[in-house]
PDB file of N, CA and C in Angstrom:
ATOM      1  N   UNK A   1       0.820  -1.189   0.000  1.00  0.00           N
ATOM      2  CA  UNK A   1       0.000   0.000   0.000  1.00  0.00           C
ATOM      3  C   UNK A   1       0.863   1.251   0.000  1.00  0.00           C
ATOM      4  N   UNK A   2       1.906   0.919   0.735  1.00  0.00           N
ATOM      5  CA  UNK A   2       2.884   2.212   0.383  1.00  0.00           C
ATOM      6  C   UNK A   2       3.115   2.537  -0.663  1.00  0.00           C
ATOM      7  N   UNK A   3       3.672   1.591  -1.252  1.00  0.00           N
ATOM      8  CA  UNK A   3       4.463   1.661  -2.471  1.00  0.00           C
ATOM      9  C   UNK A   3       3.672   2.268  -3.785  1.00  0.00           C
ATOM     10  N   UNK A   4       2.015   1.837  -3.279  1.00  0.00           N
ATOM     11  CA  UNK A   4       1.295   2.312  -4.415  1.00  0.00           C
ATOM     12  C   UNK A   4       0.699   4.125  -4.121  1.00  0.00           C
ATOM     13  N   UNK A   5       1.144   4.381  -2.817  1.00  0.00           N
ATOM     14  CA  UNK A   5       0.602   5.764  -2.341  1.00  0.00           C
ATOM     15  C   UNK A   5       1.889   6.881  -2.826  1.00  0.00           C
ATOM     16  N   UNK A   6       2.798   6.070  -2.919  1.00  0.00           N
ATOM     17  CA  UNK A   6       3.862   6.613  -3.574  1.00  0.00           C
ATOM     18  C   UNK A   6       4.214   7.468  -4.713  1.00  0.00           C
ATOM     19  N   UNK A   7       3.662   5.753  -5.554  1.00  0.00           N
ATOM     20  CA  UNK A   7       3.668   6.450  -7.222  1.00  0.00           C
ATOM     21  C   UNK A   7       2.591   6.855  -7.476  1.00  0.00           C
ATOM     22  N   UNK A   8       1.287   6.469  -6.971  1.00  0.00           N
ATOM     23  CA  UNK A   8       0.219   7.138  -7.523  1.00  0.00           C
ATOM     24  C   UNK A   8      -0.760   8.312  -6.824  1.00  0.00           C
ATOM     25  N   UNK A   9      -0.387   8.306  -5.273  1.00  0.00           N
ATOM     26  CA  UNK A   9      -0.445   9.796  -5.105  1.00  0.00           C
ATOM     27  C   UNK A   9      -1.985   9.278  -4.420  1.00  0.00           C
ATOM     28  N   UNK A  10      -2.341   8.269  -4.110  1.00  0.00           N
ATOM     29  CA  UNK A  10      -3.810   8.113  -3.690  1.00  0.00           C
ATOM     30  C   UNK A  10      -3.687   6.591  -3.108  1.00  0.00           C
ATOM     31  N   UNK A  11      -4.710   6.267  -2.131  1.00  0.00           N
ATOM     32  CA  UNK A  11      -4.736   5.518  -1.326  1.00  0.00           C
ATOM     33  C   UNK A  11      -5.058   3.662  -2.606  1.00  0.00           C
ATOM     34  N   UNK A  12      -4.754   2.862  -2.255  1.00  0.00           N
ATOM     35  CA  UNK A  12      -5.153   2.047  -3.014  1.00  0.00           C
ATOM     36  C   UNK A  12      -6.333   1.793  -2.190  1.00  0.00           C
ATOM     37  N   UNK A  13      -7.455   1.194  -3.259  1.00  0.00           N
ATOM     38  CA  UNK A  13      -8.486   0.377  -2.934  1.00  0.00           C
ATOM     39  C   UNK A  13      -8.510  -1.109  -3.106  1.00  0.00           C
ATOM     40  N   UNK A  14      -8.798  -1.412  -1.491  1.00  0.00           N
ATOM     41  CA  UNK A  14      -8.771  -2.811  -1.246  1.00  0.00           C
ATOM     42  C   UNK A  14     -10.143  -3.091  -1.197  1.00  0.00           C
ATOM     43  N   UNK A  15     -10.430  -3.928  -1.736  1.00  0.00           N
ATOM     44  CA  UNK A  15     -11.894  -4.811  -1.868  1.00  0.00           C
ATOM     45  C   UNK A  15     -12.131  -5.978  -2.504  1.00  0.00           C
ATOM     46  N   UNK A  16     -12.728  -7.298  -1.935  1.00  0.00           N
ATOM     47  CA  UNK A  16     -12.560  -8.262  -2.140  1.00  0.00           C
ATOM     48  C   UNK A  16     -13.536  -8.534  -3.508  1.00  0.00           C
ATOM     49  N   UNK A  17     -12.671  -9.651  -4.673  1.00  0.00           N
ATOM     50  CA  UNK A  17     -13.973  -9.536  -5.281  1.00  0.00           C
ATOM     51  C   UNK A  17     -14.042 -10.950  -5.575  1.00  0.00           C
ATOM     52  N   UNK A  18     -14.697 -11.417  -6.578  1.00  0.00           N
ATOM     53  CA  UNK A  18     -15.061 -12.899  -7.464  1.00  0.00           C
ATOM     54  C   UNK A  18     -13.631 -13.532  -8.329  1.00  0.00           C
ATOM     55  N   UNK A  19     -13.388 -12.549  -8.834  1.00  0.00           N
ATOM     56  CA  UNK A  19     -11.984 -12.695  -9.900  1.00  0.00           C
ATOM     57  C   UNK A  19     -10.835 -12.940  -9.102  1.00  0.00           C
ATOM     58  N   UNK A  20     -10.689 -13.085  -7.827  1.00  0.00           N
ATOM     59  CA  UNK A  20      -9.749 -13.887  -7.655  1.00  0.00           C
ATOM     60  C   UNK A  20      -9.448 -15.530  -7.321  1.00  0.00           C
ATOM     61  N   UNK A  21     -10.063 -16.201  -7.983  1.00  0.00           N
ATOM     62  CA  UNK A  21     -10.064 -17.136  -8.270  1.00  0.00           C
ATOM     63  C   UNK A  21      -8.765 -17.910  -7.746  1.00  0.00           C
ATOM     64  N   UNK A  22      -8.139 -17.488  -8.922  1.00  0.00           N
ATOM     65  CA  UNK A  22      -6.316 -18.327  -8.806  1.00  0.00           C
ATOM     66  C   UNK A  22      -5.705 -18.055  -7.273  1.00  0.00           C
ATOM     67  N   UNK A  23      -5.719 -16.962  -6.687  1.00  0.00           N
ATOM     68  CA  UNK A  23      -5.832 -16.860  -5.399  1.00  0.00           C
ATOM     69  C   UNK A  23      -5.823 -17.944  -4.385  1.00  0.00           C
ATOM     70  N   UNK A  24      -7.580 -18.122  -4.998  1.00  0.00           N
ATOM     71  CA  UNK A  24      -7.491 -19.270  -3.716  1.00  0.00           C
ATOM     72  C   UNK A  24      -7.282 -20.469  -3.705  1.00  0.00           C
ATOM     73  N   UNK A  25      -6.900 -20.433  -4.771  1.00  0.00           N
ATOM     74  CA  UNK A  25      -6.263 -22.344  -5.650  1.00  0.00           C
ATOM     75  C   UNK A  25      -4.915 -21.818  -5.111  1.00  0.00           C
ATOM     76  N   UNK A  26      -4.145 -21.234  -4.849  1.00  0.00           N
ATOM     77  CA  UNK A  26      -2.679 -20.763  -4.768  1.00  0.00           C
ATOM     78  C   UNK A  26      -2.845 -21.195  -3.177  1.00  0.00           C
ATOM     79  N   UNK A  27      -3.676 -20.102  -2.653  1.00  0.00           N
ATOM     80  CA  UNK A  27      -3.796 -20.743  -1.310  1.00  0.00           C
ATOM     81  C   UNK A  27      -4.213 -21.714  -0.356  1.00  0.00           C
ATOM     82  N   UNK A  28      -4.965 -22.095  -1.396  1.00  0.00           N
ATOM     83  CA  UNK A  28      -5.374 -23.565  -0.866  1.00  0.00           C
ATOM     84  C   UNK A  28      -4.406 -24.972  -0.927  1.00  0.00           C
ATOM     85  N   UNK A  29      -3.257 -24.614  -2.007  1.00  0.00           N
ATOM     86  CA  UNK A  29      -2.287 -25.398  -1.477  1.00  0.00           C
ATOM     87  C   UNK A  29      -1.205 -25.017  -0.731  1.00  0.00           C
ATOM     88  N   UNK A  30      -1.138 -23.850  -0.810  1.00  0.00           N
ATOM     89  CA  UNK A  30       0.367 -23.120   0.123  1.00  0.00           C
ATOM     90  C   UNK A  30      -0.426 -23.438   1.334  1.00  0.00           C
ATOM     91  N   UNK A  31      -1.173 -22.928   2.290  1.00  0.00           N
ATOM     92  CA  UNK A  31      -1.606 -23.252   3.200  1.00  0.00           C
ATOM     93  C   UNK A  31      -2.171 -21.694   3.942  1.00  0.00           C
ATOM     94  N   UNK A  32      -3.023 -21.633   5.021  1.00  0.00           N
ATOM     95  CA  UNK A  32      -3.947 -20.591   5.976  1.00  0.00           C
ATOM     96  C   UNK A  32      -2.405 -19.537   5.815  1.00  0.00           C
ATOM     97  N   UNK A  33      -1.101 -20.091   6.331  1.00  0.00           N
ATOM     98  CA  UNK A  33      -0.178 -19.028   6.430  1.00  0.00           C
ATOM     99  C   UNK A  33      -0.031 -18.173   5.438  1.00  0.00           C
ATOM    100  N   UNK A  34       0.071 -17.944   4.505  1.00  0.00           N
ATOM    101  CA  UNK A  34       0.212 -17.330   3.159  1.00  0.00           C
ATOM    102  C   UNK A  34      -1.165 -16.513   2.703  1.00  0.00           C
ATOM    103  N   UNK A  35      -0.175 -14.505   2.423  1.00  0.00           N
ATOM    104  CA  UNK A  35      -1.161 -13.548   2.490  1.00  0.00           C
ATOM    105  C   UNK A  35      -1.168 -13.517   1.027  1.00  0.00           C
ATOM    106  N   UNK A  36      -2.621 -13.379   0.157  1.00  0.00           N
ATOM    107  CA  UNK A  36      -2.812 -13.285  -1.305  1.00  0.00           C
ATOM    108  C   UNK A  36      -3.085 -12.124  -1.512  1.00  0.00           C
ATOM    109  N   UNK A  37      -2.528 -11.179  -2.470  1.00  0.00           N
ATOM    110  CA  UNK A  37      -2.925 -10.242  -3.668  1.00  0.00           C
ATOM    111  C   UNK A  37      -3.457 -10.564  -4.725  1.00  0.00           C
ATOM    112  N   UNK A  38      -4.128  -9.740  -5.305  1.00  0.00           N
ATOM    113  CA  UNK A  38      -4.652  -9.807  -6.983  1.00  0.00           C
ATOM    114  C   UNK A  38      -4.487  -8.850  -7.271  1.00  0.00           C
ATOM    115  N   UNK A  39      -3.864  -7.902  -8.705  1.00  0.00           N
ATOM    116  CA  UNK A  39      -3.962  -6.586  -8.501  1.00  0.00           C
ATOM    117  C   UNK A  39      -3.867  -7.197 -10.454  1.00  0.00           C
ATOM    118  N   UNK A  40      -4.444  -5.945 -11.064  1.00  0.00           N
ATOM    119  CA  UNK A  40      -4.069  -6.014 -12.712  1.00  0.00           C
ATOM    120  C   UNK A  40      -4.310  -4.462 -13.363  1.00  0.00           C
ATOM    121  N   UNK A  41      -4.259  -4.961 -14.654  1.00  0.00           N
ATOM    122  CA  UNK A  41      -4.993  -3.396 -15.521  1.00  0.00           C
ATOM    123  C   UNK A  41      -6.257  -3.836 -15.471  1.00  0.00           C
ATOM    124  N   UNK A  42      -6.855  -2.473 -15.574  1.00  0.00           N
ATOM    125  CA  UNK A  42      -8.632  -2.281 -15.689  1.00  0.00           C
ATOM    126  C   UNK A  42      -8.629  -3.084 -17.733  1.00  0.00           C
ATOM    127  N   UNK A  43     -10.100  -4.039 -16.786  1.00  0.00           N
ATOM    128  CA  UNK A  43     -10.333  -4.406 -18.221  1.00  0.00           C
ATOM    129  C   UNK A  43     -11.773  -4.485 -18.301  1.00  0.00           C
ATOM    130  N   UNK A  44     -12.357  -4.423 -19.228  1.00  0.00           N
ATOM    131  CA  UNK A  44     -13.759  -3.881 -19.573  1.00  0.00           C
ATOM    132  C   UNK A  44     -14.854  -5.210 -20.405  1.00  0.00           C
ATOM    133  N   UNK A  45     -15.798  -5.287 -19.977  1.00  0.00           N
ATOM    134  CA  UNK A  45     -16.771  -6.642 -21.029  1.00  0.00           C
ATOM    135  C   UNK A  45     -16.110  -7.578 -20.591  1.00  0.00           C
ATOM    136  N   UNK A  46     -15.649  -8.250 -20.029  1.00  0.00           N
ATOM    137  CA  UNK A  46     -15.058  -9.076 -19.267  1.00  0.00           C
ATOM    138  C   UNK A  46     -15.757 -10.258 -19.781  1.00  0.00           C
ATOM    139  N   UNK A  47     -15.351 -11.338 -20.558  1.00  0.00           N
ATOM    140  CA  UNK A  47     -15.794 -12.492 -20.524  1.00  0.00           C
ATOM    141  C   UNK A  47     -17.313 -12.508 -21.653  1.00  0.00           C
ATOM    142  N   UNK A  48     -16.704 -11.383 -22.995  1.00  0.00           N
ATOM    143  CA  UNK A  48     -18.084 -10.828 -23.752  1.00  0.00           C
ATOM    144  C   UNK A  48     -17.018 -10.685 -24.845  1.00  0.00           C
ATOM    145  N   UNK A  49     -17.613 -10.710 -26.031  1.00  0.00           N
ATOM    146  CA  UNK A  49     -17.878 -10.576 -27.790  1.00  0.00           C
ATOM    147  C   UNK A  49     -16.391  -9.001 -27.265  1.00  0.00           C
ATOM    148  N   UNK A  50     -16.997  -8.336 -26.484  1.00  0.00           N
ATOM    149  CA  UNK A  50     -16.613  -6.761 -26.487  1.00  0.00           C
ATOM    150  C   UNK A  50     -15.583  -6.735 -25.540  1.00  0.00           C
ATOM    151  N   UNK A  51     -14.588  -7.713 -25.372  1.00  0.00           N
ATOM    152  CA  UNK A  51     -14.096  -7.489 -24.223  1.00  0.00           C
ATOM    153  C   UNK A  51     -12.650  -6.766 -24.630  1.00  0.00           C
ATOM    154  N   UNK A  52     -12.089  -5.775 -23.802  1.00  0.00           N
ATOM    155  CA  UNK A  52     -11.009  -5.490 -24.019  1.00  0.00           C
ATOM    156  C   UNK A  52     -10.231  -4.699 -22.884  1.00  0.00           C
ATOM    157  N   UNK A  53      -8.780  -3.878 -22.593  1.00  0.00           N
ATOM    158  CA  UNK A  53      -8.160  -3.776 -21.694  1.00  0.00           C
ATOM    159  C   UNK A  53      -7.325  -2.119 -22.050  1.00  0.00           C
ATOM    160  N   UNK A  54      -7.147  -1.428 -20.787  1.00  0.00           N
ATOM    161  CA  UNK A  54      -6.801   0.004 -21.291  1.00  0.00           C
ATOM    162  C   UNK A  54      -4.841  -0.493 -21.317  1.00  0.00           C
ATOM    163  N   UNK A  55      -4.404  -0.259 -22.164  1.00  0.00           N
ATOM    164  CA  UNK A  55      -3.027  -0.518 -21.950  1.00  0.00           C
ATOM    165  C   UNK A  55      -2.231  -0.020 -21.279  1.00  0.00           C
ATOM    166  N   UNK A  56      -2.624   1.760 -21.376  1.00  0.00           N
ATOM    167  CA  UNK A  56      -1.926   2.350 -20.579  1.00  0.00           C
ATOM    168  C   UNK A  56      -1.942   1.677 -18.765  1.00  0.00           C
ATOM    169  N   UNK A  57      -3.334   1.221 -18.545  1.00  0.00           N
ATOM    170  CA  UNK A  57      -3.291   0.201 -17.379  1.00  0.00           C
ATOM    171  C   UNK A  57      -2.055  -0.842 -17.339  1.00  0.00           C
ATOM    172  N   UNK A  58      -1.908  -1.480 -18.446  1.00  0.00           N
ATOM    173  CA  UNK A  58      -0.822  -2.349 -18.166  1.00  0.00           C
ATOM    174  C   UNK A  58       0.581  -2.040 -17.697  1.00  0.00           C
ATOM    175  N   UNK A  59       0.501  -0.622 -18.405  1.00  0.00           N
ATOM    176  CA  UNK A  59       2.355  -0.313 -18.152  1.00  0.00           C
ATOM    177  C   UNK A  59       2.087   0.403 -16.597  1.00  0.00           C
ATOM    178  N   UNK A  60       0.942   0.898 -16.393  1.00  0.00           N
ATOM    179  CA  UNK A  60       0.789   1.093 -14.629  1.00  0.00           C
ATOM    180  C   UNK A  60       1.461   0.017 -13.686  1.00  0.00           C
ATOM    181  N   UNK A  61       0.325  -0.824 -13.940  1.00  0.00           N
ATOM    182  CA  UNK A  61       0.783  -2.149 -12.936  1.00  0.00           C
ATOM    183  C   UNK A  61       1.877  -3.078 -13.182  1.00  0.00           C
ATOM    184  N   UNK A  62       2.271  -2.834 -14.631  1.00  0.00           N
ATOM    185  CA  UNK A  62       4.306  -3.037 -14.452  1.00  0.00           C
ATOM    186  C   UNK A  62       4.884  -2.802 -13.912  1.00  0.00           C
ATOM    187  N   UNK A  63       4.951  -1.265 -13.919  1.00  0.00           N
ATOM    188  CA  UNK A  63       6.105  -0.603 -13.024  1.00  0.00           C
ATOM    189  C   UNK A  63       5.353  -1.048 -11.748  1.00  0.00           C
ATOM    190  N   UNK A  64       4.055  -0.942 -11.245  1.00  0.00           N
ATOM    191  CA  UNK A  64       3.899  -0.964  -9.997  1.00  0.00           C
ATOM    192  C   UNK A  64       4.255  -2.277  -9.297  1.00  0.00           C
ATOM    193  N   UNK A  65       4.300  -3.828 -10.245  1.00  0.00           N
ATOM    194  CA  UNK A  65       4.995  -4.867 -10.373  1.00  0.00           C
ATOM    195  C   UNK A  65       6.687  -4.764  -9.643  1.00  0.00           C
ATOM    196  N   UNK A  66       6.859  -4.156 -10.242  1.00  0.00           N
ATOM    197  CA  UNK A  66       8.580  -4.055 -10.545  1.00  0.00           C
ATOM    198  C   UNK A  66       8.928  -3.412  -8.927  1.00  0.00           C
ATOM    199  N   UNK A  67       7.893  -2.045  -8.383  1.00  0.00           N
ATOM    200  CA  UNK A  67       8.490  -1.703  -7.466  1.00  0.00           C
ATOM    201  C   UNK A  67       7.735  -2.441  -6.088  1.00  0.00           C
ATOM    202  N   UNK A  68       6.925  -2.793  -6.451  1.00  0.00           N
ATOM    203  CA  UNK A  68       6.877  -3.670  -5.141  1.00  0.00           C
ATOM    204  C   UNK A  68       7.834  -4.853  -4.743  1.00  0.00           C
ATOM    205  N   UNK A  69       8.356  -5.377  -5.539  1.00  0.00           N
ATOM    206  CA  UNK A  69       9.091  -6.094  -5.692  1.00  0.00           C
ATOM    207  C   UNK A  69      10.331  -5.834  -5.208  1.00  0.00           C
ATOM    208  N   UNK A  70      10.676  -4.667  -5.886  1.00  0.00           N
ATOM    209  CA  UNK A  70      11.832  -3.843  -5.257  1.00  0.00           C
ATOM    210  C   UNK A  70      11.945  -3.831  -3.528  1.00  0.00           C
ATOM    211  N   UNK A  71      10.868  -3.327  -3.150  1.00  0.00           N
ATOM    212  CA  UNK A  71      10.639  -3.238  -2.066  1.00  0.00           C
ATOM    213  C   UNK A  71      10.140  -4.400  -1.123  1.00  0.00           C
ATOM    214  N   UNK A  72      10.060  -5.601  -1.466  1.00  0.00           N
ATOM    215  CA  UNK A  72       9.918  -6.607  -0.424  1.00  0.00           C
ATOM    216  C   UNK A  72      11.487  -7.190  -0.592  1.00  0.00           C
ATOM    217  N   UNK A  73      12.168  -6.905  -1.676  1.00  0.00           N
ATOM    218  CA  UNK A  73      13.571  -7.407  -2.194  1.00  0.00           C
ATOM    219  C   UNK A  73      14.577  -7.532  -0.540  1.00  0.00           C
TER     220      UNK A  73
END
């Protein structure tokens, strides 16, 4: 949460949703100890004829990739 108040100047929003799926297959074999994230680019029609993704989202959550990373390093 730091790391994202950092570069982006605003609190992240945490809220649980449906789409994390892989999550809990991840955690259901790592075990109760192990804390899960989901984080991505905004993507739109989700699972529709119309579906598609803002890119500039993607190169967001790259770098934001890269420096969290940095920072648990």
């Amino acid at each position: 949460m730091d790391v994202y108040k950092k570069m982006f100047d605003k609190d992240a929003e945490i809220v649980a949703i449906h789409a994390g799926v892989e999550c809990g297959l991840f955690k259901e074999k790592l075990g109760e100890d192990v804390d899960m994230i989901s984080f991505g680019p905004n993507l739109y029609d989700v699972h529709t004829p119309d579906e598609h993704i803002s890119i500039s989202s993607v190169k967001r959550m790259w770098d934001y990739l890269l420096a969290v990373l940095k920072e648990i390093k």
